[in-house]
PDB file of N, CA and C in Angstrom:
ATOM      1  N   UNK A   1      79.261  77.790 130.821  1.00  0.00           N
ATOM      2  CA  UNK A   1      78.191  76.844 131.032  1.00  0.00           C
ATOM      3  C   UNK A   1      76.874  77.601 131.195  1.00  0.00           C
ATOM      4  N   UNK A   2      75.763  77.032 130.556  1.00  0.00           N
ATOM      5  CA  UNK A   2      74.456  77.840 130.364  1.00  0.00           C
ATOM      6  C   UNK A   2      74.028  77.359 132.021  1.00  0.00           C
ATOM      7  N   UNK A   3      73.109  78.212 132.677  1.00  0.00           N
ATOM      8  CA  UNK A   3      72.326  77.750 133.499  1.00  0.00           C
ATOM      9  C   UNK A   3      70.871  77.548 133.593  1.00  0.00           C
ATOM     10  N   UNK A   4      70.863  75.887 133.804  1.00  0.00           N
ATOM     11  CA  UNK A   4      69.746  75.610 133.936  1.00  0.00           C
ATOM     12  C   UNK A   4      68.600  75.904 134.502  1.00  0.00           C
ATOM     13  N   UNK A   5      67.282  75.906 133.840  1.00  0.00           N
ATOM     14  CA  UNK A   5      65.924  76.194 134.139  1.00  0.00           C
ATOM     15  C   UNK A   5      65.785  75.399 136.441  1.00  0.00           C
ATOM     16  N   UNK A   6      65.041  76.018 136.595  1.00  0.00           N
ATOM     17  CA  UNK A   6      64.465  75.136 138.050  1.00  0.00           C
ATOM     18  C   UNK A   6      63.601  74.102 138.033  1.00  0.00           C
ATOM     19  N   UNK A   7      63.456  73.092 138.835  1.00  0.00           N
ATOM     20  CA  UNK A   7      62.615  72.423 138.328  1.00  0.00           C
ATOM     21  C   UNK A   7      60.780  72.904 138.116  1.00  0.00           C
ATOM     22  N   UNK A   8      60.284  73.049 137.325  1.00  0.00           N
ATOM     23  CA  UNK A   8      58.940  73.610 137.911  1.00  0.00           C
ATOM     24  C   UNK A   8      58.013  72.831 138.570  1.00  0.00           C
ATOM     25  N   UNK A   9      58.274  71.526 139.126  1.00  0.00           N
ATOM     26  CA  UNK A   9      57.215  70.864 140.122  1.00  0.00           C
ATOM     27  C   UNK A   9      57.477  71.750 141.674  1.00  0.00           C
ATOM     28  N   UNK A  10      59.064  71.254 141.772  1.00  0.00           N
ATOM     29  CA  UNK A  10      59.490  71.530 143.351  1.00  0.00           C
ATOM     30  C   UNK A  10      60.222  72.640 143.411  1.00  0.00           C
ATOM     31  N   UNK A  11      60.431  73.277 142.156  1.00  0.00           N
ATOM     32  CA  UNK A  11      61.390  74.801 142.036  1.00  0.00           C
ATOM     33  C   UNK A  11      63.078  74.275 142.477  1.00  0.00           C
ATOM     34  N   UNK A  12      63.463  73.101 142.530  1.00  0.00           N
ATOM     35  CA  UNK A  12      64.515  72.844 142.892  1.00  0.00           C
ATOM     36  C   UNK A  12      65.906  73.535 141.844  1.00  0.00           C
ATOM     37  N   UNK A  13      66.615  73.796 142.148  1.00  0.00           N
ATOM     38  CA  UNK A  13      67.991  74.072 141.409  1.00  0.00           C
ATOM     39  C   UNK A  13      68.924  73.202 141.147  1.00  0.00           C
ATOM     40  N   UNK A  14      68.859  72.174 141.318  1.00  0.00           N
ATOM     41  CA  UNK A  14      69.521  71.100 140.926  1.00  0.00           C
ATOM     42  C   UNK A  14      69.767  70.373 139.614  1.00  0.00           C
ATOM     43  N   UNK A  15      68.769  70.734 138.669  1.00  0.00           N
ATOM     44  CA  UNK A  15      68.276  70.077 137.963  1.00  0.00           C
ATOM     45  C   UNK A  15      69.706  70.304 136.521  1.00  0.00           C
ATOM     46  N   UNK A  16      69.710  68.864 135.932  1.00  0.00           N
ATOM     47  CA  UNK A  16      70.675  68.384 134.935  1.00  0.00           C
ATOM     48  C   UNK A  16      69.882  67.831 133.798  1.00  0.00           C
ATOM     49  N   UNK A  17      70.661  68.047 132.716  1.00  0.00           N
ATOM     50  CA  UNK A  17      70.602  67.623 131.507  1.00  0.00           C
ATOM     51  C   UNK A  17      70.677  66.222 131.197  1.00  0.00           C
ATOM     52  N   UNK A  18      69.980  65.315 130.680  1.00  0.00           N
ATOM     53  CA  UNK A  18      69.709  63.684 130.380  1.00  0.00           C
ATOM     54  C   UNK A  18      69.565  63.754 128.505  1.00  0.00           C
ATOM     55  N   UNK A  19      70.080  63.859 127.550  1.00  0.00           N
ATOM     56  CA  UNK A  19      70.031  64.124 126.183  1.00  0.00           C
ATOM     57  C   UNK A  19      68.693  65.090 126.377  1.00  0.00           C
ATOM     58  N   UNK A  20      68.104  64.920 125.348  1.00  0.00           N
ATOM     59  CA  UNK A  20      67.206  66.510 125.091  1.00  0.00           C
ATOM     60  C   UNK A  20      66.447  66.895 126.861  1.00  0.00           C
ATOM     61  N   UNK A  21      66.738  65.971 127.477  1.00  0.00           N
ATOM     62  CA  UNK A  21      65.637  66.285 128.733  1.00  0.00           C
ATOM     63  C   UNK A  21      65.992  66.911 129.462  1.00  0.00           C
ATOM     64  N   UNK A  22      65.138  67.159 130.444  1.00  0.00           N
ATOM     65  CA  UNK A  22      65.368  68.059 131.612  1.00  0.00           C
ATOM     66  C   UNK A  22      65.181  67.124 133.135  1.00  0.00           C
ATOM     67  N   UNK A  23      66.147  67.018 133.922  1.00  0.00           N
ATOM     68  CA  UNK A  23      65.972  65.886 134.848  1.00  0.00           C
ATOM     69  C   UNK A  23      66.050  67.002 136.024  1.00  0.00           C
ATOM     70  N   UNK A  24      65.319  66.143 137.164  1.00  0.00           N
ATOM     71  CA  UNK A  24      64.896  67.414 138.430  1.00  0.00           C
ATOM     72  C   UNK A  24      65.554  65.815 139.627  1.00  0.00           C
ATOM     73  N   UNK A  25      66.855  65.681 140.309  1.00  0.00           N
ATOM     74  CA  UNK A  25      66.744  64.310 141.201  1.00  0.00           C
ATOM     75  C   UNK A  25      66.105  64.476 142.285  1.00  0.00           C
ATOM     76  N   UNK A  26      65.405  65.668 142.901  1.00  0.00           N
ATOM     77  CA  UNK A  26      64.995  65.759 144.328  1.00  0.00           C
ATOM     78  C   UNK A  26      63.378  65.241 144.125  1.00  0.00           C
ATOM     79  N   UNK A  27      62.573  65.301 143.388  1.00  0.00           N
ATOM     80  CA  UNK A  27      60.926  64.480 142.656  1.00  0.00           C
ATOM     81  C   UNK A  27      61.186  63.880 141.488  1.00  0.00           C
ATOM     82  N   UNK A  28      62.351  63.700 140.405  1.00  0.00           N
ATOM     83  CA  UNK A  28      62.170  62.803 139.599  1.00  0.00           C
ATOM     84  C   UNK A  28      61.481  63.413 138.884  1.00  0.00           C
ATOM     85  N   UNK A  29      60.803  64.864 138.593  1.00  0.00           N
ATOM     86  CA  UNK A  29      60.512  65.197 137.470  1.00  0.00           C
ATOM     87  C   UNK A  29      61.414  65.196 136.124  1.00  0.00           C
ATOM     88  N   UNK A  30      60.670  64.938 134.805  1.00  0.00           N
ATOM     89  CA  UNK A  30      61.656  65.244 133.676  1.00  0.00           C
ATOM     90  C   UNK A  30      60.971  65.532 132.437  1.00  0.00           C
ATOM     91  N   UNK A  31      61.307  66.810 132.010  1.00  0.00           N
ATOM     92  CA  UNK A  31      60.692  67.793 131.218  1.00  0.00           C
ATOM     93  C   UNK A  31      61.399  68.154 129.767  1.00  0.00           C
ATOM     94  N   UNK A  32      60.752  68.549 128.801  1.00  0.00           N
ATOM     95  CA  UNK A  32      61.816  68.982 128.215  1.00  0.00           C
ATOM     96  C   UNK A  32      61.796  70.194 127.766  1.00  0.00           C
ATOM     97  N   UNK A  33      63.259  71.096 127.600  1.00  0.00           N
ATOM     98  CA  UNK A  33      63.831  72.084 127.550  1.00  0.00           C
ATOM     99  C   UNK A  33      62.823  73.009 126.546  1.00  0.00           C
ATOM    100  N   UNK A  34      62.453  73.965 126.978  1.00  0.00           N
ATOM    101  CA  UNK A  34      61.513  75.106 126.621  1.00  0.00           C
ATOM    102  C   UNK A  34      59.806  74.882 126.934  1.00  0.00           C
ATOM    103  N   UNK A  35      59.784  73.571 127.361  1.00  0.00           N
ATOM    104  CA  UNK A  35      58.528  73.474 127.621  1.00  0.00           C
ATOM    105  C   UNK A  35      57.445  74.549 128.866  1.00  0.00           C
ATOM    106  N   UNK A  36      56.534  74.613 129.062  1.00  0.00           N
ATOM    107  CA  UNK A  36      55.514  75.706 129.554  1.00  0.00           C
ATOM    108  C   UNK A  36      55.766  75.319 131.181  1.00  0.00           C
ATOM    109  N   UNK A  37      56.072  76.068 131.826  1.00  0.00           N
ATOM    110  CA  UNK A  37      56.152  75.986 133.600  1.00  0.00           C
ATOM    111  C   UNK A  37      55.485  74.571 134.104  1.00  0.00           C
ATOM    112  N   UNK A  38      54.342  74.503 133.752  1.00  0.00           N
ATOM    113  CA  UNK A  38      53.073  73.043 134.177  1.00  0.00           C
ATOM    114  C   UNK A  38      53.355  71.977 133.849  1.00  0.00           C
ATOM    115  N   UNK A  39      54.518  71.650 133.133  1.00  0.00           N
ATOM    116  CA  UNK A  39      55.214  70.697 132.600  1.00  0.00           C
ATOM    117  C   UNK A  39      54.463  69.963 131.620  1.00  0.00           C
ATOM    118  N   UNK A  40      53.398  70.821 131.009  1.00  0.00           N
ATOM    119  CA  UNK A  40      53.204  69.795 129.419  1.00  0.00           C
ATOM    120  C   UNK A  40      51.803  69.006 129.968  1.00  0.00           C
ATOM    121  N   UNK A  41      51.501  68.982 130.959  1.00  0.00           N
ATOM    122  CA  UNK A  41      50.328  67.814 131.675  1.00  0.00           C
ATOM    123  C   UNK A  41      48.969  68.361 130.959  1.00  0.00           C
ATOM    124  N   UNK A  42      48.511  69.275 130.476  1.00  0.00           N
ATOM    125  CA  UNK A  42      46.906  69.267 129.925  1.00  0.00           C
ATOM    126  C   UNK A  42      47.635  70.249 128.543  1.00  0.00           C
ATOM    127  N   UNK A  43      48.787  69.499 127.865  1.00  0.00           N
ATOM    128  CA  UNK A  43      48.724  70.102 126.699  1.00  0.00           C
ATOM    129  C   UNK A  43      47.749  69.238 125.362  1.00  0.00           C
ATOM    130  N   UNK A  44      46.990  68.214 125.497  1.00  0.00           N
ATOM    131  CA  UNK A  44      46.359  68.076 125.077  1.00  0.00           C
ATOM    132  C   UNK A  44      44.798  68.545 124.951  1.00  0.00           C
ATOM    133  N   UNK A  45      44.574  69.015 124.018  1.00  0.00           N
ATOM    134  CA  UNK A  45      43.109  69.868 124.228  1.00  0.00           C
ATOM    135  C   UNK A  45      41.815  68.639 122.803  1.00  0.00           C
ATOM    136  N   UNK A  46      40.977  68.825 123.843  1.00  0.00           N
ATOM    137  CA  UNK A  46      40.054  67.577 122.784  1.00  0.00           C
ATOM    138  C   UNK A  46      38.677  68.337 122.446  1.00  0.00           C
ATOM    139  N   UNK A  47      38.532  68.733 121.421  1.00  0.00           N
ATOM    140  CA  UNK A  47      37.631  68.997 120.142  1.00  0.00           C
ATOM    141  C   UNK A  47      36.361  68.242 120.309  1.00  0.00           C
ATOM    142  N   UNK A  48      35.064  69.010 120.176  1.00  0.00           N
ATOM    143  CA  UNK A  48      34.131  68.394 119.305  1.00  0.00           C
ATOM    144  C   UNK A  48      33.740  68.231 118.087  1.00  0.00           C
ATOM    145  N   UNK A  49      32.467  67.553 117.195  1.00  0.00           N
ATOM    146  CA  UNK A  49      32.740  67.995 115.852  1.00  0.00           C
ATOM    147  C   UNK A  49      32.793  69.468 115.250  1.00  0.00           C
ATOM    148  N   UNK A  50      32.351  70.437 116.231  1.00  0.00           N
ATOM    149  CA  UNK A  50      32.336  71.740 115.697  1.00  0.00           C
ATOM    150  C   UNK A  50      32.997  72.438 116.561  1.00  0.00           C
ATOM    151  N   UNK A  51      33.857  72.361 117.160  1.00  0.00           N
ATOM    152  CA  UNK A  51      35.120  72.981 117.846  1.00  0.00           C
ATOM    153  C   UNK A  51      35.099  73.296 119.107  1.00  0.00           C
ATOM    154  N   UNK A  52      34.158  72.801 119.948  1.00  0.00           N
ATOM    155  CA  UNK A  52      34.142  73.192 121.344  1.00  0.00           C
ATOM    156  C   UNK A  52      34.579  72.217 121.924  1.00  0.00           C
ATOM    157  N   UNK A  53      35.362  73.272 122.859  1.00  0.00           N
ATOM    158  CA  UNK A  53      36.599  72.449 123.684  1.00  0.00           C
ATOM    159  C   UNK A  53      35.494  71.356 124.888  1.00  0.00           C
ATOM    160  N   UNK A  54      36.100  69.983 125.287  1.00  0.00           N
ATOM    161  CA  UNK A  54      35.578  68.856 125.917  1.00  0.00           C
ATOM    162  C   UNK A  54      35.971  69.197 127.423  1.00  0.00           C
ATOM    163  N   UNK A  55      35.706  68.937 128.739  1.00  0.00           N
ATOM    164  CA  UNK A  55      35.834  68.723 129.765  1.00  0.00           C
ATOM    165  C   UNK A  55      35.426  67.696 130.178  1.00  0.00           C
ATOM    166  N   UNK A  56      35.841  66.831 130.667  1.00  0.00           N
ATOM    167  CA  UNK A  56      35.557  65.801 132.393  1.00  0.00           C
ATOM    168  C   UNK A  56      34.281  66.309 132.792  1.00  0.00           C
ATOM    169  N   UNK A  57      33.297  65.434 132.527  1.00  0.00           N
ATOM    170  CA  UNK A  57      31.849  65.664 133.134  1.00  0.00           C
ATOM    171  C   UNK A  57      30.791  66.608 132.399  1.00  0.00           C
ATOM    172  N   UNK A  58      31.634  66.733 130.952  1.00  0.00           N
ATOM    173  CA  UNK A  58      30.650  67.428 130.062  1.00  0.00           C
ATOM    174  C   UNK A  58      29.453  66.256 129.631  1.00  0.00           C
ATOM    175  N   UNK A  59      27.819  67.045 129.059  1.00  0.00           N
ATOM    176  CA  UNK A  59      27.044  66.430 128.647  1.00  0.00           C
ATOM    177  C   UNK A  59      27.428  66.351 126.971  1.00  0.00           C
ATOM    178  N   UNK A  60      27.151  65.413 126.271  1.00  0.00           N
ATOM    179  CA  UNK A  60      27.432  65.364 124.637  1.00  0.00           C
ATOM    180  C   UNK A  60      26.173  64.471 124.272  1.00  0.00           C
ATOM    181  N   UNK A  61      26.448  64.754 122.680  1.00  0.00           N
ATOM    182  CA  UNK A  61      24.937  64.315 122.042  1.00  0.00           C
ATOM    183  C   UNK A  61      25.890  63.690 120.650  1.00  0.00           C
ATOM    184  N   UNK A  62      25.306  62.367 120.095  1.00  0.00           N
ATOM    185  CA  UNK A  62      25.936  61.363 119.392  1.00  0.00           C
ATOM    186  C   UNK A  62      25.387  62.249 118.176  1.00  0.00           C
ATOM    187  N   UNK A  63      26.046  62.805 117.065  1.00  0.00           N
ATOM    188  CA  UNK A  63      25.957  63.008 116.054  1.00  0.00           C
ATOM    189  C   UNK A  63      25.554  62.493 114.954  1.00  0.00           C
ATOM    190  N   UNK A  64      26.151  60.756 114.394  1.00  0.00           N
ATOM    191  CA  UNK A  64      26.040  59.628 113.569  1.00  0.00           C
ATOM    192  C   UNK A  64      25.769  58.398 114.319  1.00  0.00           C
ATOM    193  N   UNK A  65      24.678  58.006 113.567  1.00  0.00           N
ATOM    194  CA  UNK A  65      24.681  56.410 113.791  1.00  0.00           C
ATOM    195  C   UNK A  65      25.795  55.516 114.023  1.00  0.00           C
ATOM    196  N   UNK A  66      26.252  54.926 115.162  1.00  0.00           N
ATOM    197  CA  UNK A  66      27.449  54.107 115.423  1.00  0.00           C
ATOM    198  C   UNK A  66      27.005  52.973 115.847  1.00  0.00           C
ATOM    199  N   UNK A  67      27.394  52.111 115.161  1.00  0.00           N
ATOM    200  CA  UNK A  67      27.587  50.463 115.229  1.00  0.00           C
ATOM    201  C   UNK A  67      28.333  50.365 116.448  1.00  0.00           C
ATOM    202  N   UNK A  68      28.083  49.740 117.288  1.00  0.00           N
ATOM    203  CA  UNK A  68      28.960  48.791 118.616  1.00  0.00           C
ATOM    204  C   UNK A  68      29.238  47.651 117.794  1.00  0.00           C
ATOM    205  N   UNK A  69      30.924  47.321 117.788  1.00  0.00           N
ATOM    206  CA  UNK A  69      31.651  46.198 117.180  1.00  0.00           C
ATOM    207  C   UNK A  69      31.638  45.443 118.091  1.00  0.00           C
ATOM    208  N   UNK A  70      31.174  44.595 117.421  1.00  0.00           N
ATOM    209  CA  UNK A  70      31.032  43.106 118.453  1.00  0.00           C
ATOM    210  C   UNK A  70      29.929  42.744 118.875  1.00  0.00           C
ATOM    211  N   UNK A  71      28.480  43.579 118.327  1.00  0.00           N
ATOM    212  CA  UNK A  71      27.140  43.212 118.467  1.00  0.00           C
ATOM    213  C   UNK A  71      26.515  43.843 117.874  1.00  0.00           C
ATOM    214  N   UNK A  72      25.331  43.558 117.540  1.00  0.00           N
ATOM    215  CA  UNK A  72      24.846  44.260 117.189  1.00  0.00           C
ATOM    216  C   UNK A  72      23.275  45.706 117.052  1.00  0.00           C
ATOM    217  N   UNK A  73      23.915  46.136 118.293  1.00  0.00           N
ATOM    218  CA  UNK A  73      23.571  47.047 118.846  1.00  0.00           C
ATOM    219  C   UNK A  73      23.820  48.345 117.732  1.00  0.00           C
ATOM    220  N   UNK A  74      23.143  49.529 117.815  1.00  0.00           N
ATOM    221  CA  UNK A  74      23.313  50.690 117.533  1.00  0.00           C
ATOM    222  C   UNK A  74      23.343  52.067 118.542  1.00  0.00           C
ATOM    223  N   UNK A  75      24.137  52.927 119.034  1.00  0.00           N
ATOM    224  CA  UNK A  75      24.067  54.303 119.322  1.00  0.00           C
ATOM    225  C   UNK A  75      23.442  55.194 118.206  1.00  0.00           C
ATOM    226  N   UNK A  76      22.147  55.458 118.456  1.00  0.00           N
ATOM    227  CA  UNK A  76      21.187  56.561 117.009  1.00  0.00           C
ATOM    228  C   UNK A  76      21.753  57.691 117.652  1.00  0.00           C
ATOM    229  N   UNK A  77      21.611  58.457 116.511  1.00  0.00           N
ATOM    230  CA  UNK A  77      21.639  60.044 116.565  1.00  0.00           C
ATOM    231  C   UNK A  77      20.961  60.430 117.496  1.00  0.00           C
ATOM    232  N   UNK A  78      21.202  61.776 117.820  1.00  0.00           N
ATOM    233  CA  UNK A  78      20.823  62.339 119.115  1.00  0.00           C
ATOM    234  C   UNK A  78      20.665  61.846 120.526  1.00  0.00           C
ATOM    235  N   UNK A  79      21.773  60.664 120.564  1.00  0.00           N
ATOM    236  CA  UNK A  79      21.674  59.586 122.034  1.00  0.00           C
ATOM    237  C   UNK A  79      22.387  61.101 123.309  1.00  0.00           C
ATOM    238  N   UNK A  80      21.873  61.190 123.899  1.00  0.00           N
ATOM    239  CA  UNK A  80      22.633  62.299 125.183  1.00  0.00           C
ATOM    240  C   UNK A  80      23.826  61.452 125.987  1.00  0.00           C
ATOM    241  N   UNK A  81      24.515  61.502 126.211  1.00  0.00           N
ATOM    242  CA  UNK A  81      25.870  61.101 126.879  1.00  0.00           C
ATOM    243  C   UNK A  81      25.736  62.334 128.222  1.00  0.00           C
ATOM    244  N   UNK A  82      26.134  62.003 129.463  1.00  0.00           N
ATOM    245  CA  UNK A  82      25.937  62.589 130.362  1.00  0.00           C
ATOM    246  C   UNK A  82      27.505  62.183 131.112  1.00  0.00           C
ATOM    247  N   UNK A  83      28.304  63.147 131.904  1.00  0.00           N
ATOM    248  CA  UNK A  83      29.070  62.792 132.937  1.00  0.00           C
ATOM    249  C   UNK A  83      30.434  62.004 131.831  1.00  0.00           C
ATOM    250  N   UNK A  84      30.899  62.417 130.780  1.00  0.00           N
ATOM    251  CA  UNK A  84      31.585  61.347 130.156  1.00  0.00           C
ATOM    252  C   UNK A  84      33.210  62.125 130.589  1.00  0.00           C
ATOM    253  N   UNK A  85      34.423  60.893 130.562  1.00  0.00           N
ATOM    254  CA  UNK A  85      35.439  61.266 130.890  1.00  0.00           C
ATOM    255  C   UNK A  85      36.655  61.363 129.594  1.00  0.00           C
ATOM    256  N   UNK A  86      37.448  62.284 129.696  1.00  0.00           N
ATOM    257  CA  UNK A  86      38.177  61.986 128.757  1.00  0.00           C
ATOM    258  C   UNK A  86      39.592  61.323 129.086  1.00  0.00           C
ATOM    259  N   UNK A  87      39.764  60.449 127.863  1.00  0.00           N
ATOM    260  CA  UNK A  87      41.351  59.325 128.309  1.00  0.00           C
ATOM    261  C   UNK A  87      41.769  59.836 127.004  1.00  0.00           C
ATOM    262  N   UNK A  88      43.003  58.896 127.234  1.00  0.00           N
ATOM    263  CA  UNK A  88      44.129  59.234 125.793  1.00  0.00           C
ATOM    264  C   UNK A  88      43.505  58.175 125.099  1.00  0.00           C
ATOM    265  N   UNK A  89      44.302  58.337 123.525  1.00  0.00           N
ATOM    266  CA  UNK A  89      43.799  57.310 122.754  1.00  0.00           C
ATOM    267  C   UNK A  89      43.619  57.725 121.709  1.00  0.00           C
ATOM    268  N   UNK A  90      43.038  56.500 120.586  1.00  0.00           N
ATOM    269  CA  UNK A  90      42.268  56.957 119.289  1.00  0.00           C
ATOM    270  C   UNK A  90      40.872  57.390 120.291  1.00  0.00           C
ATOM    271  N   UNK A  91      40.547  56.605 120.841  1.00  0.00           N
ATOM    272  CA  UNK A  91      38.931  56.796 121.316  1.00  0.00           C
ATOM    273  C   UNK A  91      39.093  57.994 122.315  1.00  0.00           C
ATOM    274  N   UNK A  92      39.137  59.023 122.331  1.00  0.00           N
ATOM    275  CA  UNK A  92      39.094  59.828 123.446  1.00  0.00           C
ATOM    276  C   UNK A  92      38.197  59.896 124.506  1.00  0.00           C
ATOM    277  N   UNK A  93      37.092  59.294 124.296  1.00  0.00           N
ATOM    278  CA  UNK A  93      36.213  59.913 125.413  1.00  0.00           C
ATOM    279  C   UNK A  93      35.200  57.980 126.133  1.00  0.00           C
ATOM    280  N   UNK A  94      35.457  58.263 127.191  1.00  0.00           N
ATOM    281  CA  UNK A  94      34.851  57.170 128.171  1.00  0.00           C
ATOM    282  C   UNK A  94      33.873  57.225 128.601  1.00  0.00           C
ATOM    283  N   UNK A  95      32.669  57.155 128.584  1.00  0.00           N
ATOM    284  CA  UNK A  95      31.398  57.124 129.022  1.00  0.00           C
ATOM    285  C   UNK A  95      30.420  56.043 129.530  1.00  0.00           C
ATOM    286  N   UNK A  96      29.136  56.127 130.064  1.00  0.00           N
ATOM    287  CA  UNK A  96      28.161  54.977 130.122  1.00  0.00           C
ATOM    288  C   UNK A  96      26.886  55.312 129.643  1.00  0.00           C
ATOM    289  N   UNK A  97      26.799  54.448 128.500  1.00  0.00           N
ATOM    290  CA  UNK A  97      25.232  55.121 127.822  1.00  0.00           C
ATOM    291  C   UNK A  97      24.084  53.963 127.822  1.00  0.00           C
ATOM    292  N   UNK A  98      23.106  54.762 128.729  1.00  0.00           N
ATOM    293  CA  UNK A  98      21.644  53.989 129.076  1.00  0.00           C
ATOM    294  C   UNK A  98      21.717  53.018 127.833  1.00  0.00           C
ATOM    295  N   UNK A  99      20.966  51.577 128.657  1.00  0.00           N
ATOM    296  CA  UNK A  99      20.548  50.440 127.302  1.00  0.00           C
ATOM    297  C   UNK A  99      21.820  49.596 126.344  1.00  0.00           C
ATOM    298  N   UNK A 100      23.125  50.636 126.956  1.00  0.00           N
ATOM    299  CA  UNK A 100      24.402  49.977 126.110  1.00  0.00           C
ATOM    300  C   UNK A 100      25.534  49.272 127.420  1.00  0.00           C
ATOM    301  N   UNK A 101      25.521  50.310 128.173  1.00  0.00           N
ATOM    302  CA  UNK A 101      26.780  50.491 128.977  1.00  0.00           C
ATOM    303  C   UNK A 101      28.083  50.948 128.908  1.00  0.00           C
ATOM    304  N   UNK A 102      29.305  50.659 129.285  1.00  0.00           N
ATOM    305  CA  UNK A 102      30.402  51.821 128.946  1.00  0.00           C
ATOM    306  C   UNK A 102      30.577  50.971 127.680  1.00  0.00           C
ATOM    307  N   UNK A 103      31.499  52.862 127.067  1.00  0.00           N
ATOM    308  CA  UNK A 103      31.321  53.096 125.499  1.00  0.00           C
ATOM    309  C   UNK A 103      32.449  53.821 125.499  1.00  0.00           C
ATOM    310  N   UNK A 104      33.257  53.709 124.776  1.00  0.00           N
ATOM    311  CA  UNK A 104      34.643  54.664 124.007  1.00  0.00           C
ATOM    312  C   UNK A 104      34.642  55.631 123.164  1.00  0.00           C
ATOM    313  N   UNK A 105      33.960  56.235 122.973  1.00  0.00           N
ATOM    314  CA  UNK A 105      33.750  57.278 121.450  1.00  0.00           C
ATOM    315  C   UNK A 105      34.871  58.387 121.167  1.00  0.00           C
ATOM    316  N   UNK A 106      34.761  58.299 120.073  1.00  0.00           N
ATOM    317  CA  UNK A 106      35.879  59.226 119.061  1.00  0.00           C
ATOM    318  C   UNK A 106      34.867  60.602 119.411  1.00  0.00           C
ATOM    319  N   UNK A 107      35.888  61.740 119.510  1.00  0.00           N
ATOM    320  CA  UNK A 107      35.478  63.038 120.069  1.00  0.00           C
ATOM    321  C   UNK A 107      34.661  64.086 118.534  1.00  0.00           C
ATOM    322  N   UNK A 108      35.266  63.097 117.365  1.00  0.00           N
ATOM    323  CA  UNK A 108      34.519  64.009 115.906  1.00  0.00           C
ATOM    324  C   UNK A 108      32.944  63.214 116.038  1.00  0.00           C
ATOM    325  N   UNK A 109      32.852  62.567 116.668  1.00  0.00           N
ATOM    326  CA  UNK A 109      31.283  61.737 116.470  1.00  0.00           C
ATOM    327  C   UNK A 109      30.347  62.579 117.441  1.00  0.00           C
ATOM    328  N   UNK A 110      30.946  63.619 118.027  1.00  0.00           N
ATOM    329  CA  UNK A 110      29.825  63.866 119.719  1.00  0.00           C
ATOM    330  C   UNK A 110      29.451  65.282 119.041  1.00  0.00           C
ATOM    331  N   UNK A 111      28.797  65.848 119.801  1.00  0.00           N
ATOM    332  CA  UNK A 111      28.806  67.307 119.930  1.00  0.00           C
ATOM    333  C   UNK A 111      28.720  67.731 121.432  1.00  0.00           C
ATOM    334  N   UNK A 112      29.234  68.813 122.219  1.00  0.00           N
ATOM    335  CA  UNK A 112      28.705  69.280 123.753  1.00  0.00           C
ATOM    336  C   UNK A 112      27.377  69.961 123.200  1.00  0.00           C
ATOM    337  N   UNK A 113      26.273  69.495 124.461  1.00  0.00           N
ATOM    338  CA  UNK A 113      25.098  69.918 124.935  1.00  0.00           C
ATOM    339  C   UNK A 113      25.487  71.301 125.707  1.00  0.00           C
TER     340      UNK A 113
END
């Protein structure tokens, strides 16, 4: 019998096999097998249009003219985005932009300031 990984939240030794997963019963973590110690939580990394990596509370600058669906409002080029958050999604990034209010934008439309 192979022996299993620990859990990497609580380091527990307990931890059993659930089909491809990795089950931890003392926190209910569940991971799967070869994955990175941190359990996978910021393996998503989000892009601007020219490759700089995004953070939580970065400033960005609107690249293209974007239509707001559902009115007809415009975001122009060079609008500054300040303090914006990133979520999952098609729309990656959550923000509030003066004159509009909160806004969803796709992360190829921005650039970081």
């Amino acid at each position: 019998m192979t022996a299993l990984p620990p859990c990497p939240k609580c380091n527990s030794e307990y931890t059993y096999e659930d089909g491809d997963q990795l089950v931890c019963p003392e926190c209910a973590h569940e991971w799967k097998a070869g994955e990175n110690a941190d359990g996978g939580d910021d393996a998503r990394v989000i892009k601007d249009s020219v490759g700089n990596l995004l953070q939580d509370g970065d400033t960005i600058t609107v690249i293209k003219d974007l239509k707001v669906k559902g009115s007809s409002l415009v975001v122009k080029v060079g609008t500054k985005v300040k303090n914006i958050r990133l979520v999952d999604g098609d729309h990656d990034i959550d923000c509030k932009i003066d004159g509009i209010g909160a806004m969803k934008l796709k992360s190829e439309f921005v650039r970081k300031v």
